[in-house]
Protein backbone atom coordinates (compact mmCIF):
# COMPACT_ATOMS: atom_id res chain seq x y z
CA UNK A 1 113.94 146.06 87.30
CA UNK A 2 115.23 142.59 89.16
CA UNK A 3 114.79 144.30 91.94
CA UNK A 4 111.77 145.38 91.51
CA UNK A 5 110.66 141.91 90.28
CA UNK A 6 111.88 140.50 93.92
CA UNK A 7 110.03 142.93 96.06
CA UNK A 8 106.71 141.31 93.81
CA UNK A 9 107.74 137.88 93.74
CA UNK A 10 109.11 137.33 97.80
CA UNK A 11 105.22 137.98 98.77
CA UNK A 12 104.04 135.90 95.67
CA UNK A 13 106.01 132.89 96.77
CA UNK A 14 105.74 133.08 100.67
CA UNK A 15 101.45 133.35 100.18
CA UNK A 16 101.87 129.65 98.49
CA UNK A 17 103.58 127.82 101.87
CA UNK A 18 101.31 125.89 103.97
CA UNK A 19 99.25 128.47 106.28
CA UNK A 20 99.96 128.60 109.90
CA UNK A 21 97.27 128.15 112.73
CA UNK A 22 97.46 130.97 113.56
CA UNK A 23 93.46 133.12 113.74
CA UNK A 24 92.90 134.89 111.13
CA UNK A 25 93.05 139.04 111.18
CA UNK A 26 90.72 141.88 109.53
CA UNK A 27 92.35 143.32 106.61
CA UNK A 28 93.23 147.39 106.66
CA UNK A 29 89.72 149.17 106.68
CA UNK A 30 87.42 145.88 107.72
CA UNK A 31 86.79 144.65 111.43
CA UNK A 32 85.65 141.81 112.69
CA UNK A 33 82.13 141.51 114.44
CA UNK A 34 82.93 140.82 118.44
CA UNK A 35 79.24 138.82 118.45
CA UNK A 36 75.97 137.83 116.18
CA UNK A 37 74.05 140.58 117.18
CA UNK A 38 76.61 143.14 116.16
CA UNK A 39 76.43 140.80 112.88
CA UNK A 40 72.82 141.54 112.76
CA UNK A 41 73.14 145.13 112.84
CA UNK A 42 75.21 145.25 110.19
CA UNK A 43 73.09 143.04 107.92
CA UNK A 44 69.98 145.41 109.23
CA UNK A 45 71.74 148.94 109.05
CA UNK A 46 71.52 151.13 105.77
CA UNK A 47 74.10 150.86 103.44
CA UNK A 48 77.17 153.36 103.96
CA UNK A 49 78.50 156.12 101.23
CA UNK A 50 81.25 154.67 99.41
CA UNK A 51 84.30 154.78 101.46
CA UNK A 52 88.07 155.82 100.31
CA UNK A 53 88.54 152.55 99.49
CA UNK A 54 86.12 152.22 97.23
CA UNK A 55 87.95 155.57 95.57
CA UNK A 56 91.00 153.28 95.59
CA UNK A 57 89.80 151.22 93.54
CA UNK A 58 88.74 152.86 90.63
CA UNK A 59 90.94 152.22 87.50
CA UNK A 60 94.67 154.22 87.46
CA UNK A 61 94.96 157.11 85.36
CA UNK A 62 95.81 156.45 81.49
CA UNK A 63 99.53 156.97 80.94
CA UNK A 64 100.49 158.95 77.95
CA UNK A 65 101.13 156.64 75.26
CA UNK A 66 104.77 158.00 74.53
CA UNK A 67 105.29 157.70 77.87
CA UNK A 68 103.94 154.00 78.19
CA UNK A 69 106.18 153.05 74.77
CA UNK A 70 109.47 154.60 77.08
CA UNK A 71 108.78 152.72 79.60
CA UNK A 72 108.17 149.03 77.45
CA UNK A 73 111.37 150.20 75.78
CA UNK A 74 112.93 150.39 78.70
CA UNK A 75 112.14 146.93 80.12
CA UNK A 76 113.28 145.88 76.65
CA UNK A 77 116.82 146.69 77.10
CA UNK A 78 116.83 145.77 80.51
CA UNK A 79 116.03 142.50 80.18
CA UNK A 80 113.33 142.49 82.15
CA UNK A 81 111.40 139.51 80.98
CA UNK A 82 114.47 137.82 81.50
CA UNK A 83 115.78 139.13 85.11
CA UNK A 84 111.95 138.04 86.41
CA UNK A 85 111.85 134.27 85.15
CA UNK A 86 115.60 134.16 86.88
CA UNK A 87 114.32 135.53 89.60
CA UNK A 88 111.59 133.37 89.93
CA UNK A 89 113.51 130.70 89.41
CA UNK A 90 116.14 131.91 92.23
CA UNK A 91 113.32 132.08 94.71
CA UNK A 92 111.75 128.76 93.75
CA UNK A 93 114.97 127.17 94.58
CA UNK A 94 115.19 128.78 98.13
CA UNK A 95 111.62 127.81 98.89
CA UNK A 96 111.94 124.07 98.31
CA UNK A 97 113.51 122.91 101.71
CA UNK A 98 112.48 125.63 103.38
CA UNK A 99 108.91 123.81 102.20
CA UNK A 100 110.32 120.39 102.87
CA UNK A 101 111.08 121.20 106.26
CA UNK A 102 107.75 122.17 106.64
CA UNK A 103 105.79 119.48 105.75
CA UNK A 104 105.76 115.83 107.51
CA UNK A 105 108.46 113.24 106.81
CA UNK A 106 106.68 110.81 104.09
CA UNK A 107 107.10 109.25 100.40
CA UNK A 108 104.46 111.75 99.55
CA UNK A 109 106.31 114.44 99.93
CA UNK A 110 108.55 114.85 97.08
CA UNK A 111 106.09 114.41 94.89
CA UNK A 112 103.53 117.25 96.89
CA UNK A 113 106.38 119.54 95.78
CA UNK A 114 107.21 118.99 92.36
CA UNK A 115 103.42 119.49 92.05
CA UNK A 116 103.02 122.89 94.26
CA UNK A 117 105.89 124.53 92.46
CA UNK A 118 104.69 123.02 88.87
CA UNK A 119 101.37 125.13 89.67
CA UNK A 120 103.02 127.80 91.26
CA UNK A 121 105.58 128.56 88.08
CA UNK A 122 101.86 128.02 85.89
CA UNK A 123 99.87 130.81 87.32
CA UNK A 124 102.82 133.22 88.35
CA UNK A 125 102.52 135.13 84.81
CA UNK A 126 105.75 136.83 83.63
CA UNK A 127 103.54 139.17 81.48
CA UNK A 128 101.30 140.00 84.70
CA UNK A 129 103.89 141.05 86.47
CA UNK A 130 105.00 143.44 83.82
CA UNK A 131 101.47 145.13 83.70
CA UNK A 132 101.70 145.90 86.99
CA UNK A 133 104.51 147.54 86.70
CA UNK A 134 104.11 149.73 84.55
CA UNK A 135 102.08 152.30 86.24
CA UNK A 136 104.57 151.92 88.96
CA UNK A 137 107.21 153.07 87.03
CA UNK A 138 104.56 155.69 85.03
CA UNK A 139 104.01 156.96 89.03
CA UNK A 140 107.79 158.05 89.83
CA UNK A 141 109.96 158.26 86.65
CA UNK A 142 109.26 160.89 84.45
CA UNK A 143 109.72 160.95 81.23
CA UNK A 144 113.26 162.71 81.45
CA UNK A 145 113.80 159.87 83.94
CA UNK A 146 112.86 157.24 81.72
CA UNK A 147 115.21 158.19 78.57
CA UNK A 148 118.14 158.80 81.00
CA UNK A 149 117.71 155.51 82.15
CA UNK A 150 117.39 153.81 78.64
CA UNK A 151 120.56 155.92 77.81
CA UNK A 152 122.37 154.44 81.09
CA UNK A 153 121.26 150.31 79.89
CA UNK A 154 122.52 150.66 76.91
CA UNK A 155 125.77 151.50 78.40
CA UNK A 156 128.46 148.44 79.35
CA UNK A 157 127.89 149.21 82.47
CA UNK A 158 124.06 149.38 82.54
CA UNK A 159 124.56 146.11 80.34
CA UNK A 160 126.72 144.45 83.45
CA UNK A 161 123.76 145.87 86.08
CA UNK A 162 120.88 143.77 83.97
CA UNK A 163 123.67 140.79 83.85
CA UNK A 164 124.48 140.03 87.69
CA UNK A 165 121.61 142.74 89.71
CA UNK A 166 119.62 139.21 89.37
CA UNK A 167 122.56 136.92 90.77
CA UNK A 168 123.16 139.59 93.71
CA UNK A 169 119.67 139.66 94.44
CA UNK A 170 118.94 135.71 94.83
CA UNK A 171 122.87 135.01 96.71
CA UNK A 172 122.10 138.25 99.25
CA UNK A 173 118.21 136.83 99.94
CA UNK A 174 119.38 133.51 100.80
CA UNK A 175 122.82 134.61 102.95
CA UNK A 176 119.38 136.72 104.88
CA UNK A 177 118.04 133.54 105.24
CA UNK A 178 120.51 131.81 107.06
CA UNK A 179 120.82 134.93 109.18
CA UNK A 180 117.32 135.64 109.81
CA UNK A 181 117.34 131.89 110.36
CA UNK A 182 119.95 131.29 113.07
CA UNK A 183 119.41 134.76 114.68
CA UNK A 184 115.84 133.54 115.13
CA UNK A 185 117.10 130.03 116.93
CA UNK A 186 119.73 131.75 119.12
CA UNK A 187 116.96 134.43 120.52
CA UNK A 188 114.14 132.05 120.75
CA UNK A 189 116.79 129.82 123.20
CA UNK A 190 117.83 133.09 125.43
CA UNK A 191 113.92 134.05 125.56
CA UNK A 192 113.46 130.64 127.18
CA UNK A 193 116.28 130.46 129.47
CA UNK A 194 115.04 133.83 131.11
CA UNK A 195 111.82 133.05 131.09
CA UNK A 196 111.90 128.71 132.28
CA UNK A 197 108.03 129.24 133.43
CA UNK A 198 107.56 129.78 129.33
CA UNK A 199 109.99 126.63 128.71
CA UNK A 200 108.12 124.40 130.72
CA UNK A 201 104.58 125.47 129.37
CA UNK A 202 106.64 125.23 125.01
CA UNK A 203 107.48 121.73 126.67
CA UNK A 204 103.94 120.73 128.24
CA UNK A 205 102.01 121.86 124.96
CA UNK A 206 104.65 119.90 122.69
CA UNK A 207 104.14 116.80 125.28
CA UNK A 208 99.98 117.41 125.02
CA UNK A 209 100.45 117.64 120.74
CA UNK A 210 102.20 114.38 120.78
C-alpha cells in the first residue's frame, strides 16, 4: 500500500511547485481553438451527444460490501494510514530545497515555505487518499486476492514489508533524484558542446533576461 500511496502522492506534491512558463496544453479529448472565428463556431454550433468521456465520468460501480470490509481490513493491518502520512512526510522533505532552489534568494523565502508546505500537509487528506483507493484495489484484487493478502500481513514477514516498504520507497526516490539530477546536467552540457550555435543563443537569451 506505500507504494501505492507514492505513485498518488509524487503527482500530488510536484502540481504544488511554482509553474513553469512554459504555454499551456489541451488536456486528452479537448483542443484548443487556432482563431476567434473557430471560437465562434463553437459557441454557434449545436450541442454534441455526450462523448466517452462523459461515460467516464459517471459514478464507479458499487463494490460488494464484504468485499469493501476485506479490503478496509486489509489497509488495517497494513498500516496504511500510517505508511501514507510517512510517506508524505518523506516526500515533503525532498521537495523543500528542491523548492528553495527554485525560488529567488531573499528573507522571504523561508518563511514562503513553511507556509506552502503548512497548506500543502492541510488539504492533502490521508482519508481522501484512502477512498480513492479503494475501488482501485476493488478493480484488480479479488476477493481470494484480498484474504491471501490479509493472511500474508499478518505474517512477520508481511509485518517487516509494512515496517521498511515506506523507508525503501522515500531513500530509492531521492538516490533517483540525484541521478535524474546529474544525468540531466551532464547531457544538457554535451547537447551544447555539439550544438555551440544553441550555446550562444542559451547565452544571448540569459544576457537579454538579465
Amino acid at each position: 500500500m506505500a507504494a501505492f500511496a507514492l505513485l498518488w502522492l509524487v503527482p500530488l506534491a510536484a502540481a504544488q511547485t511554482p509553474a513553469s512558463s512554459a504555454p499551456a496544453t489541451a488536456r486528452p479529448g479537448t483542443s484548443v481553438a487556432p482563431s476567434a472565428a473557430a471560437a465562434t463556431r463553437s459557441e454557434t454550433s449545436p450541442a454534441k451527444p455526450a462523448s466517452s468521456q462523459d461515460a467516464a465520468a459517471k459514478p464507479a460501480p458499487k463494490i460488494a460490501p464484504e468485499k469493501d470490509a476485506a479490503i478496509r481490513k486489509l489497509f488495517e493491518i497494513q498500516g496504511t494510514r500510517k505508511a501514507m502520512q510517512e510517506v508524505i512526510a518523506g516526500i515533503t522533505a525532498n521537495m523543500k530545497p528542491t523548492l528553495s532552489n527554485a525560488l529567488p534568494p531573499g528573507d522571504y523565502r523561508d518563511k514562503l515555505i513553511d507556509l506552502f508546505f503548512e497548506r500543502f500537509r492541510s488539504r492533502l487528506k490521508v482519508d481522501d487518499l484512502i477512498e480513492i483507493s479503494v475501488p482501485v484495489y476493488d478493480k484488480y484484487f479479488s476477493t481470494e486476492d484480498l484474504a491471501g493478502l490479509i493472511a500474508f500481513y499478518q505474517t512477520p514477514l508481511g509485518q517487516k514489508v509494512n515496517s521498511v516498504l515506506p523507508k525503501v520507497l522515500i531513500e530509492t526516490q531521492t538516490a533517483a533524484a540525484g541521478i535524474g539530477e546529474e544525468l540531466g546536467r551532464r547531457s544538457m552540457m554535451e547537447v551544447l558542446a555539439e550544438h555551440p550555435e544553441l550555446a550562444k543563443a542559451l547565452e544571448d537569451a540569459a544576457g537579454a533576461k538579465n
